[in-house]
C-alpha atoms as a PDB file:
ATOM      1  CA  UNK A   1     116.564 158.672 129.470  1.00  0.00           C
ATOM      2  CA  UNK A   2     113.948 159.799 126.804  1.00  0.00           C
ATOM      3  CA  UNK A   3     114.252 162.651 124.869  1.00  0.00           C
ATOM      4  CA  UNK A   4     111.601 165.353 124.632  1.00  0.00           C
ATOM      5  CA  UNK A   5     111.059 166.976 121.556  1.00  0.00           C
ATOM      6  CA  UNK A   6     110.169 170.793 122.180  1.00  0.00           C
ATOM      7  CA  UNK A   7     108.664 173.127 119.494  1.00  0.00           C
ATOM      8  CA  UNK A   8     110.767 175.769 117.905  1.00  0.00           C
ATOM      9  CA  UNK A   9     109.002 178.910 119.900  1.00  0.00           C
ATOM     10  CA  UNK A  10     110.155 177.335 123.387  1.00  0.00           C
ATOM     11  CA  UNK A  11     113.553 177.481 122.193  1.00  0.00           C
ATOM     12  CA  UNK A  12     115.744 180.888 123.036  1.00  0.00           C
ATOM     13  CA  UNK A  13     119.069 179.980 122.760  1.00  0.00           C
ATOM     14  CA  UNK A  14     120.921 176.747 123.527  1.00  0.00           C
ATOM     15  CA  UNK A  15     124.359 178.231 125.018  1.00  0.00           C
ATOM     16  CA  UNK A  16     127.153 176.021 125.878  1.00  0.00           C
ATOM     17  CA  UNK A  17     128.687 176.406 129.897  1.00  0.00           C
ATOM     18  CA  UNK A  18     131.996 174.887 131.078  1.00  0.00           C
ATOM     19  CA  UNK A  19     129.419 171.866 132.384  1.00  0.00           C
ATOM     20  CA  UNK A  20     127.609 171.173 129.492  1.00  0.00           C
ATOM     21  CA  UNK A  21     124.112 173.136 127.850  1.00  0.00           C
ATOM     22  CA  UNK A  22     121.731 175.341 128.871  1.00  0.00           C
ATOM     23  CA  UNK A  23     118.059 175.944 127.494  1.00  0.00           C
ATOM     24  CA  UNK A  24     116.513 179.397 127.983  1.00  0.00           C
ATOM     25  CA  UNK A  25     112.999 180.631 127.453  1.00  0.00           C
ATOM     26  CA  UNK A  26     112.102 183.377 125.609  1.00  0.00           C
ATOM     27  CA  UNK A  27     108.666 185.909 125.158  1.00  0.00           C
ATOM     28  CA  UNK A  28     106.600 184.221 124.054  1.00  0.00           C
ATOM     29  CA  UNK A  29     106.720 181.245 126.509  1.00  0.00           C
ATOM     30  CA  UNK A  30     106.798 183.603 129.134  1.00  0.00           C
ATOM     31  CA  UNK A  31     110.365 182.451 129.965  1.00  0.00           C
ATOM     32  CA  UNK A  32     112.438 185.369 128.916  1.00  0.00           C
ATOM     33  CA  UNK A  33     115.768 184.926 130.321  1.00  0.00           C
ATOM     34  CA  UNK A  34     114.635 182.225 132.607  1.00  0.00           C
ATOM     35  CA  UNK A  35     116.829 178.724 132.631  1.00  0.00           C
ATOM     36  CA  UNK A  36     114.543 175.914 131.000  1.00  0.00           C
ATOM     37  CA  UNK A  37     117.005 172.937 131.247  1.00  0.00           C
ATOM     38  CA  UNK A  38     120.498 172.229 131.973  1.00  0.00           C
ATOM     39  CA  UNK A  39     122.720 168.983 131.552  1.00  0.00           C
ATOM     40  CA  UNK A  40     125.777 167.208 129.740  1.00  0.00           C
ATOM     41  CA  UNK A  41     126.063 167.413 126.658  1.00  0.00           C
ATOM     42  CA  UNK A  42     125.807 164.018 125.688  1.00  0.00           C
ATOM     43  CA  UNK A  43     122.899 163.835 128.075  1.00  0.00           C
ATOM     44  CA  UNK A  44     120.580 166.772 126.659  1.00  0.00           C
ATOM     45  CA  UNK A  45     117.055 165.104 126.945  1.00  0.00           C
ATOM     46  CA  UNK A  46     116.089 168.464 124.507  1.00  0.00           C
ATOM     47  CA  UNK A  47     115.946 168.304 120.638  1.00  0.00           C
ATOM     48  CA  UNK A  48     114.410 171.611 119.114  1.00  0.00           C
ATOM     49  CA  UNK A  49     112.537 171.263 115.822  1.00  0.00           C
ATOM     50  CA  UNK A  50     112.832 174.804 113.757  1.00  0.00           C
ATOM     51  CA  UNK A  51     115.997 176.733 113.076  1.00  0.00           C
ATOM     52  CA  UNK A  52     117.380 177.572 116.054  1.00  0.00           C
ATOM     53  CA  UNK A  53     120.156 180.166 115.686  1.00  0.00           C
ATOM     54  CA  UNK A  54     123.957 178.138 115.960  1.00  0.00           C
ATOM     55  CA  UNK A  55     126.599 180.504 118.072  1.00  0.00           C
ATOM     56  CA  UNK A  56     129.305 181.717 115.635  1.00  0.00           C
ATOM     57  CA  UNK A  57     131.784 179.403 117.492  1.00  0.00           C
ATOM     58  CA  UNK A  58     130.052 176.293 116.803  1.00  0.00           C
ATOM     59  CA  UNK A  59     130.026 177.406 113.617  1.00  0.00           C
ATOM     60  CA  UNK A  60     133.187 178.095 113.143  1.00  0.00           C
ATOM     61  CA  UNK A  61     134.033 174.296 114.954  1.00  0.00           C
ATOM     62  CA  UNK A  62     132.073 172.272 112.609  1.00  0.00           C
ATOM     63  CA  UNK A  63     133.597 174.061 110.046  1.00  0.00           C
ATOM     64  CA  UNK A  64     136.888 173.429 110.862  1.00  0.00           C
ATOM     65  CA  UNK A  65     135.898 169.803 111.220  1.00  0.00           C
ATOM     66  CA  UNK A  66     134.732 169.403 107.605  1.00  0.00           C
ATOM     67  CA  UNK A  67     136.428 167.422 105.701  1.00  0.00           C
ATOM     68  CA  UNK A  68     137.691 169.322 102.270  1.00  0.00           C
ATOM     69  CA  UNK A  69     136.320 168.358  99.435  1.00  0.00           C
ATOM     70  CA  UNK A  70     139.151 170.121  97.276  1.00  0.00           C
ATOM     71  CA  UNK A  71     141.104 167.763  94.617  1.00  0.00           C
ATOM     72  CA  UNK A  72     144.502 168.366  94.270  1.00  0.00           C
ATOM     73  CA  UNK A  73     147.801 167.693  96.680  1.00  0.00           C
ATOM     74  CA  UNK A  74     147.572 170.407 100.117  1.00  0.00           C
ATOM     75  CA  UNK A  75     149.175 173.565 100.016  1.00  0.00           C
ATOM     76  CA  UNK A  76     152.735 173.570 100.735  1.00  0.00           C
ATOM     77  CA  UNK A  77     153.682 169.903  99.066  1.00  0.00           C
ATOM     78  CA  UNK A  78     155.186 168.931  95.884  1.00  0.00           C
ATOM     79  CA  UNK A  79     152.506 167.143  93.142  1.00  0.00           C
ATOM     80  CA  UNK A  80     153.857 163.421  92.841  1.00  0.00           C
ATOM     81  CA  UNK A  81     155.078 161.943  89.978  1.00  0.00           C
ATOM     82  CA  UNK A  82     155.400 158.447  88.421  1.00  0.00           C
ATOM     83  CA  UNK A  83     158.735 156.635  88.679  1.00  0.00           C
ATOM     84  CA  UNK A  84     160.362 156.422  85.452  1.00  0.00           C
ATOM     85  CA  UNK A  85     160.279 152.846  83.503  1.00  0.00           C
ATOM     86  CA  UNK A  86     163.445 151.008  84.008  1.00  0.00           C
ATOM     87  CA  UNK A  87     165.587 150.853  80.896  1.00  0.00           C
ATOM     88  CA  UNK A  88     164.541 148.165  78.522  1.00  0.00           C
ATOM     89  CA  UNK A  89     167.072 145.281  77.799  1.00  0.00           C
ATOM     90  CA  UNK A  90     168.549 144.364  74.932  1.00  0.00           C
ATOM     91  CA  UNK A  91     170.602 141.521  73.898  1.00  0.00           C
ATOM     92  CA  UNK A  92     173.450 141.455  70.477  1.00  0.00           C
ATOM     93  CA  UNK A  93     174.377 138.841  68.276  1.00  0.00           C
ATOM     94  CA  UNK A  94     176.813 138.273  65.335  1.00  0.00           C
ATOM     95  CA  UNK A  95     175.894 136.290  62.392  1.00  0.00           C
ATOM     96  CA  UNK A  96     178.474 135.036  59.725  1.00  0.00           C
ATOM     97  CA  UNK A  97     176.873 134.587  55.739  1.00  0.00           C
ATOM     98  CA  UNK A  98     175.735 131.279  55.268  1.00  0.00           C
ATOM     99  CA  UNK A  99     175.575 131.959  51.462  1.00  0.00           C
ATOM    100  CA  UNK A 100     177.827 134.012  49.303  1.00  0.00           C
ATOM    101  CA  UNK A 101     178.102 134.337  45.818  1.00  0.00           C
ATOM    102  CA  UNK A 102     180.182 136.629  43.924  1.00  0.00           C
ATOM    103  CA  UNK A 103     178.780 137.197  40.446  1.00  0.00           C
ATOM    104  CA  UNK A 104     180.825 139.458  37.058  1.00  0.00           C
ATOM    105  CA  UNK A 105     179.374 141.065  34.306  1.00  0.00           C
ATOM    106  CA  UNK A 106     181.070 138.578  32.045  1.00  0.00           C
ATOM    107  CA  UNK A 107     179.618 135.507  33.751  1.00  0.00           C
ATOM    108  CA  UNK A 108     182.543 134.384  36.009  1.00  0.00           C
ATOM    109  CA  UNK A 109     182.341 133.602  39.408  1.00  0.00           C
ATOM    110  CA  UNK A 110     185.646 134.123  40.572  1.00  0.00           C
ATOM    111  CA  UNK A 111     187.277 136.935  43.252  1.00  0.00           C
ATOM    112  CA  UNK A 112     187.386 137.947  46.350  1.00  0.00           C
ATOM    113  CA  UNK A 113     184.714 136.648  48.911  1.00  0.00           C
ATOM    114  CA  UNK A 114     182.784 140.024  48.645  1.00  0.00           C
ATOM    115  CA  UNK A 115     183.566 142.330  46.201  1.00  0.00           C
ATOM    116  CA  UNK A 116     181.586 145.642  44.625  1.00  0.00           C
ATOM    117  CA  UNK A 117     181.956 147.428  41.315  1.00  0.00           C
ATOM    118  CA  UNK A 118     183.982 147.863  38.262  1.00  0.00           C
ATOM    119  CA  UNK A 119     186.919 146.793  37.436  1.00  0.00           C
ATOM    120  CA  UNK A 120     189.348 147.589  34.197  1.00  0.00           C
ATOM    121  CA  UNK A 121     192.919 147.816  32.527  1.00  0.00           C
ATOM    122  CA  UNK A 122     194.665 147.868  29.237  1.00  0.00           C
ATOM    123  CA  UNK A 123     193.180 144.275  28.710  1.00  0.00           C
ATOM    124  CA  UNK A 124     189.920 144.794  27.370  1.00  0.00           C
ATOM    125  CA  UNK A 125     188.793 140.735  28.523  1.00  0.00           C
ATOM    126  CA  UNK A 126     189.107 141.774  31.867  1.00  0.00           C
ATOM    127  CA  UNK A 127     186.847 144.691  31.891  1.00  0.00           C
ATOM    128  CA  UNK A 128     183.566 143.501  34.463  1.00  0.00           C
ATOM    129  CA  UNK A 129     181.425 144.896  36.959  1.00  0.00           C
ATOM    130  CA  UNK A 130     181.913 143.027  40.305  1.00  0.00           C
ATOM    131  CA  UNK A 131     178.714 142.034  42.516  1.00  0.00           C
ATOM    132  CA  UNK A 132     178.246 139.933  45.191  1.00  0.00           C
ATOM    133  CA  UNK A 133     174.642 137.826  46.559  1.00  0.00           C
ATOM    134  CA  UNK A 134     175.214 137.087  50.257  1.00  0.00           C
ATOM    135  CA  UNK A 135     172.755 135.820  53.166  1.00  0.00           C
ATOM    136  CA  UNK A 136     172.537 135.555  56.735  1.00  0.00           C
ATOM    137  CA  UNK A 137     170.789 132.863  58.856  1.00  0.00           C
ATOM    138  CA  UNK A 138     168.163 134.629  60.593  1.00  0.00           C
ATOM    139  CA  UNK A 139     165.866 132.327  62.509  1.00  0.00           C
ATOM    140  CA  UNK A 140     168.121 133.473  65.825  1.00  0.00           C
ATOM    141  CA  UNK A 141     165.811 136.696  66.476  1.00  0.00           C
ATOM    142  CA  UNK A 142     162.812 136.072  64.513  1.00  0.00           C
ATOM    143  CA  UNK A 143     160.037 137.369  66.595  1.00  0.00           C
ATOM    144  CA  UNK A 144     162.471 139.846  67.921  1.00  0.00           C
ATOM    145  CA  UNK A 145     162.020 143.975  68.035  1.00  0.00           C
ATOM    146  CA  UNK A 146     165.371 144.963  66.191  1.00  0.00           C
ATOM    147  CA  UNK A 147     166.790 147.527  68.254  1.00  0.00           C
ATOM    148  CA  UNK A 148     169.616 147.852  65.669  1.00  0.00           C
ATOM    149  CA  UNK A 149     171.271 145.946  62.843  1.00  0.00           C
ATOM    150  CA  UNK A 150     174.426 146.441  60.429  1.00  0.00           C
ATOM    151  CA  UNK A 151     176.855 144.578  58.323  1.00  0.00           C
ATOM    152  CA  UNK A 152     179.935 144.915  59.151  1.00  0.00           C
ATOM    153  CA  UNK A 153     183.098 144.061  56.759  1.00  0.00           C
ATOM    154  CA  UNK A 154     187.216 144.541  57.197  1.00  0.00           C
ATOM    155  CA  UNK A 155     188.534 146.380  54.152  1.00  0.00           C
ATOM    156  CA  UNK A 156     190.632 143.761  51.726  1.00  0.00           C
ATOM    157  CA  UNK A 157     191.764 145.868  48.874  1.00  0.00           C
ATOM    158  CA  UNK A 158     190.448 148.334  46.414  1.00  0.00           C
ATOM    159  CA  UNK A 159     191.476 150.236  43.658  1.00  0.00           C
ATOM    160  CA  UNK A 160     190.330 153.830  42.222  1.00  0.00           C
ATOM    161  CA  UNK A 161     188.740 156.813  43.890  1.00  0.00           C
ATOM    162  CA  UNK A 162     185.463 158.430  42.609  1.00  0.00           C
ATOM    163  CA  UNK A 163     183.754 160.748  44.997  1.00  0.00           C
ATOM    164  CA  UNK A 164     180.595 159.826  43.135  1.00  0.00           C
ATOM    165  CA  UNK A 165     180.737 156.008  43.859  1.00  0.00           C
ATOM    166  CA  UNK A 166     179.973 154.295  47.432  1.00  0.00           C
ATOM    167  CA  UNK A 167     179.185 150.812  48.028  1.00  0.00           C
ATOM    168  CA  UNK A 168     175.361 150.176  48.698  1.00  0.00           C
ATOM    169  CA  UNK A 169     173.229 147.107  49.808  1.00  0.00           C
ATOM    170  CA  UNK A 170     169.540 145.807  48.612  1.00  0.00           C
ATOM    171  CA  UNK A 171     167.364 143.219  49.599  1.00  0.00           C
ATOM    172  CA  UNK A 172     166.403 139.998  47.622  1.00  0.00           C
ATOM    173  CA  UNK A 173     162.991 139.852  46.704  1.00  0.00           C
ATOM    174  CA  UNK A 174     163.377 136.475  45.140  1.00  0.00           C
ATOM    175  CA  UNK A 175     165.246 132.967  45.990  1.00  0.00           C
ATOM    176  CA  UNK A 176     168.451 132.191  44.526  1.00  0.00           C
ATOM    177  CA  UNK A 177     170.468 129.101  44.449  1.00  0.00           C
ATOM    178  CA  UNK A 178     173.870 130.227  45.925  1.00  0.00           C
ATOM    179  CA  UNK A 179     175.396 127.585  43.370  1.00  0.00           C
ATOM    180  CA  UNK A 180     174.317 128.745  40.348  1.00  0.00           C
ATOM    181  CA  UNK A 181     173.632 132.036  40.528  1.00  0.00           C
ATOM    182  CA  UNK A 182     175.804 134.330  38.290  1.00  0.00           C
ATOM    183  CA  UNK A 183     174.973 137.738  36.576  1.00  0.00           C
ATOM    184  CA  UNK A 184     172.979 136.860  33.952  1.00  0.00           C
ATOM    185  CA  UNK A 185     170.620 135.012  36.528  1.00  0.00           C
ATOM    186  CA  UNK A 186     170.728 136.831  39.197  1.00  0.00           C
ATOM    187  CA  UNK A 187     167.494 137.698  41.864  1.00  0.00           C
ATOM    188  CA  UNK A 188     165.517 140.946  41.416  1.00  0.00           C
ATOM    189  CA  UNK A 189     166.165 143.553  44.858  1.00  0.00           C
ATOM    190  CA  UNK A 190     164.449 146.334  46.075  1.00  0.00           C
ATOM    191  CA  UNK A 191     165.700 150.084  46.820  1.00  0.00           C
ATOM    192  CA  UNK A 192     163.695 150.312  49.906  1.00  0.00           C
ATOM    193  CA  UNK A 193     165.801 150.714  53.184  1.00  0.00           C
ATOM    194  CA  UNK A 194     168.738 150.352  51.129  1.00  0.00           C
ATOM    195  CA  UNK A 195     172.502 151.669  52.940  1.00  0.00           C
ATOM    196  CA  UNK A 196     174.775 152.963  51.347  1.00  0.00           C
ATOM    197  CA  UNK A 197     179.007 153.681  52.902  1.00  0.00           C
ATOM    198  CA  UNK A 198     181.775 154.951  51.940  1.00  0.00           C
ATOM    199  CA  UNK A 199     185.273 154.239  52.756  1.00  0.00           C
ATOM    200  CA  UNK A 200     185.523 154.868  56.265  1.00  0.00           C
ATOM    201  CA  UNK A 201     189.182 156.099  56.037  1.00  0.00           C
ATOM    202  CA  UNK A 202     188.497 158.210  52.945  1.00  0.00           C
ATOM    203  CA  UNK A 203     190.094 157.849  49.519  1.00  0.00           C
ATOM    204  CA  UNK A 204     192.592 159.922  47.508  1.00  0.00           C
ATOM    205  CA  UNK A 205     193.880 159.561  44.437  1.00  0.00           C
ATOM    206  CA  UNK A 206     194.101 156.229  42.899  1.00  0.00           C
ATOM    207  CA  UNK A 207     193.665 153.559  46.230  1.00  0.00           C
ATOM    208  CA  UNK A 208     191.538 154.074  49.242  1.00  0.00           C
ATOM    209  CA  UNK A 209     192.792 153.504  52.830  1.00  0.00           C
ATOM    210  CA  UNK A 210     192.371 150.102  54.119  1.00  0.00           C
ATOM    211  CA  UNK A 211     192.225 150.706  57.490  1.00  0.00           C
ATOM    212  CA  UNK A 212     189.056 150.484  58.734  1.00  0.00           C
ATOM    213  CA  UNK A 213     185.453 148.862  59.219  1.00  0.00           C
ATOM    214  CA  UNK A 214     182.819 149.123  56.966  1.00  0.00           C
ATOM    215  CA  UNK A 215     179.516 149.372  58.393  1.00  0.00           C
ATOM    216  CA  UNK A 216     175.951 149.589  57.203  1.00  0.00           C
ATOM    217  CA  UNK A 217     172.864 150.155  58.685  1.00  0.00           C
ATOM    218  CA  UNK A 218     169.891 147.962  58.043  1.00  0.00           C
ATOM    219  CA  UNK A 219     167.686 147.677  60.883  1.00  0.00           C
ATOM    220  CA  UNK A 220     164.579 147.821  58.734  1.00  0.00           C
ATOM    221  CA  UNK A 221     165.266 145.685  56.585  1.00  0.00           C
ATOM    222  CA  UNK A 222     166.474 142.964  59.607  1.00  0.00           C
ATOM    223  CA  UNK A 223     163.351 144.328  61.445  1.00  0.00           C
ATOM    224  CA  UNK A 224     160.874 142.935  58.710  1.00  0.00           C
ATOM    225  CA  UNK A 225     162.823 139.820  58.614  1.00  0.00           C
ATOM    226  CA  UNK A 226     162.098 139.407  62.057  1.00  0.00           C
ATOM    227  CA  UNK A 227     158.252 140.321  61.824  1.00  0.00           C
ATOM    228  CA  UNK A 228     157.811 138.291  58.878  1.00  0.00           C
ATOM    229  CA  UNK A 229     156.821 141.121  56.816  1.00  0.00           C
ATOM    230  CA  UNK A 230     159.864 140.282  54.204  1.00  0.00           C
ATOM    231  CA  UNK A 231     160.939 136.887  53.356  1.00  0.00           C
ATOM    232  CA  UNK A 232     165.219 136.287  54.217  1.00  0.00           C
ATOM    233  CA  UNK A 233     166.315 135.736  50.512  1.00  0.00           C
ATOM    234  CA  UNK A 234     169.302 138.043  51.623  1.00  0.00           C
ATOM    235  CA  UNK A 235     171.515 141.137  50.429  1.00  0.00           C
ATOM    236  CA  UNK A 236     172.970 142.268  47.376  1.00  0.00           C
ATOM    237  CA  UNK A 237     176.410 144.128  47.413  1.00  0.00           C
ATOM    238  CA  UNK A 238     176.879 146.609  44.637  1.00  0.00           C
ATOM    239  CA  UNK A 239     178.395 150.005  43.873  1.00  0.00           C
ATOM    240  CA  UNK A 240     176.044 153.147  43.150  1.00  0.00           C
ATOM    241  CA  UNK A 241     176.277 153.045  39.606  1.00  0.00           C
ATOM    242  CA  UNK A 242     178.037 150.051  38.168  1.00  0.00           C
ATOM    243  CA  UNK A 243     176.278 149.781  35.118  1.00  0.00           C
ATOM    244  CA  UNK A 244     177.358 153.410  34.154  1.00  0.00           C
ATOM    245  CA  UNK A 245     180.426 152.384  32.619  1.00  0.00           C
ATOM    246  CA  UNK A 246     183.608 154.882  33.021  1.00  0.00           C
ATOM    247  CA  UNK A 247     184.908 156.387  29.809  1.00  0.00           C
ATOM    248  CA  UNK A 248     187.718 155.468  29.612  1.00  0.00           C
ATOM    249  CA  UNK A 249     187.578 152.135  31.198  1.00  0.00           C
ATOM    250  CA  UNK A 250     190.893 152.747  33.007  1.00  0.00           C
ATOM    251  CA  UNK A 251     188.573 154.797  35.632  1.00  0.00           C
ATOM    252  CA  UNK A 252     187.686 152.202  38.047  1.00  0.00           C
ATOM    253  CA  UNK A 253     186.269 151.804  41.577  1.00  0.00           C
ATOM    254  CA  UNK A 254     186.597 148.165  42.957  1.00  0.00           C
ATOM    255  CA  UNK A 255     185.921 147.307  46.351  1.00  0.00           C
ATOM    256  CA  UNK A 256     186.826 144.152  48.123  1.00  0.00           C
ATOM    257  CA  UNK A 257     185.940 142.438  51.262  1.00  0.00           C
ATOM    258  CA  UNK A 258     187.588 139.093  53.333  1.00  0.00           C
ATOM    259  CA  UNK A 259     184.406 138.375  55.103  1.00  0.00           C
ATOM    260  CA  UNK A 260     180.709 140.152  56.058  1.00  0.00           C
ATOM    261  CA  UNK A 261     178.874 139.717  59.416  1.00  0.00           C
ATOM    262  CA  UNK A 262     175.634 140.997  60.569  1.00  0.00           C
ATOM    263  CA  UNK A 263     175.684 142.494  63.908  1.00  0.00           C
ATOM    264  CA  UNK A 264     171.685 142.593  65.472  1.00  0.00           C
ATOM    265  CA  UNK A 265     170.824 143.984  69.336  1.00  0.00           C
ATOM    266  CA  UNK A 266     167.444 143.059  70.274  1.00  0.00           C
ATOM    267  CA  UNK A 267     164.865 143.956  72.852  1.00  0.00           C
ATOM    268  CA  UNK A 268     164.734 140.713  75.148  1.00  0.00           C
END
């Protein structure tokens, strides 16, 4: 049916019955109290035009109906979190040298596969400082993130114990030929990210104890290897201070070494 549209001043109060609405005059129509219009509520043919007062329980309805507009979890429940990452997975290799080269002070190349620092006795001719040039083949994890890295080597032998002294190694800056190399040719290194051990059993009084690992840490330095931001030319084994010669020579501190492997877990 068609709707009427009434003014504003016809319009007393619309009140709401158990059957629907109800539209009652008021004074100035002439209609106080008097029933205008009755009907369903979905079947009102009356739409006032003004501001007609709302009863507080309509009211009160449509504002329970709103929806909230208020960020934030409801009252009463725990604020939800993200799941934490899964653990990232890694992958470990071990390397054997593919070049070693054990250089003395006096220009022989002779000794132990890797051997460190200096060595003397009564004999003056065999009074040398012991180094050794070694290098890994490294294309297996280049473009790899180095998770960690270290050489690892079984004790051999060694002889003298100077609280001072540790075995350290240094990058190659340079290429070397691993066939001609000796001390008087040898490539430049660098201090940076250098490691530096000790005996890992300890030492007292004139021979360390074999037993043991020895283990040092270069993840950097395998980490730029990997990145390309330093070119492989490999490691130099050496003591602290070889050059530092003992007085008297009969001081020494001479580590050796049957083999050295590089040990590298990567992030797959």
């Amino acid at each position: 049916m068609d709707r009427a549209i009434l003014p504003a001043a016809l319009l007393a109060a619309v009140v709401a019955t158990a059957g629907g609405v109800m539209l009652t005059g008021n004074e100035d129509n002439g209609h106080q109290g008097h029933v205008l219009a009755t009907g369903p509520a979905w079947d009102m043919p009356v739409i006032a035009v003004g501001s007609p007062s709302v009863s507080p329980s309509a009211e009160a309805s449509a504002t329970a109906s709103a929806p909230s507009t208020v960020d934030g979890p409801k009252p009463g429940t725990a604020p939800t979190t993200a799941a934490p990452a899964p653990p990232r997975q890694t992958a470990t290799m071990t390397l054997d040298t593919k070049f070693l080269r054990s250089i003395l002070s006096d220009g022989t190349n002779v000794g132990h596969p890797a051997e460190a620092g200096y060595v003397d006795t009564s004999n003056p001719d065999r009074r040398r400082v012991h180094r050794t040039l070694f290098k890994f083949d490294v294309n297996a994890f280049l473009g790899k993130e180095i998770a960690s890295a270290k050489v690892v080597a079984p004790g051999s032998w060694g002889w003298g114990c100077t609280a001072s002294q540790a075995v350290k190694l240094q990058r190659i800056t340079a290429a070397w030929n691993h066939d001609q190399s000796s001390w008087f040719n040898q490539p430049p290194t660098t201090s940076v990210n250098e490691a530096t051990t000790k005996d890992p059993q300890g030492c007292s009084g004139d021979k360390p104890a074999y037993e043991g690992v020895w283990s040092w840490t270069i993840t950097r330095i395998a980490q730029d290897w990997a990145s390309g931001a330093a070119s492989n030319h490999g490691l130099l084994m050496r003591i602290i201070d070889d050059l530092a010669r003992p007085n008297p020579w009969d001081t020494q501190y001479h580590r050796c070494f049957t083999a050295l492997q590089l040990v590298v877990t990567y992030y797959k």
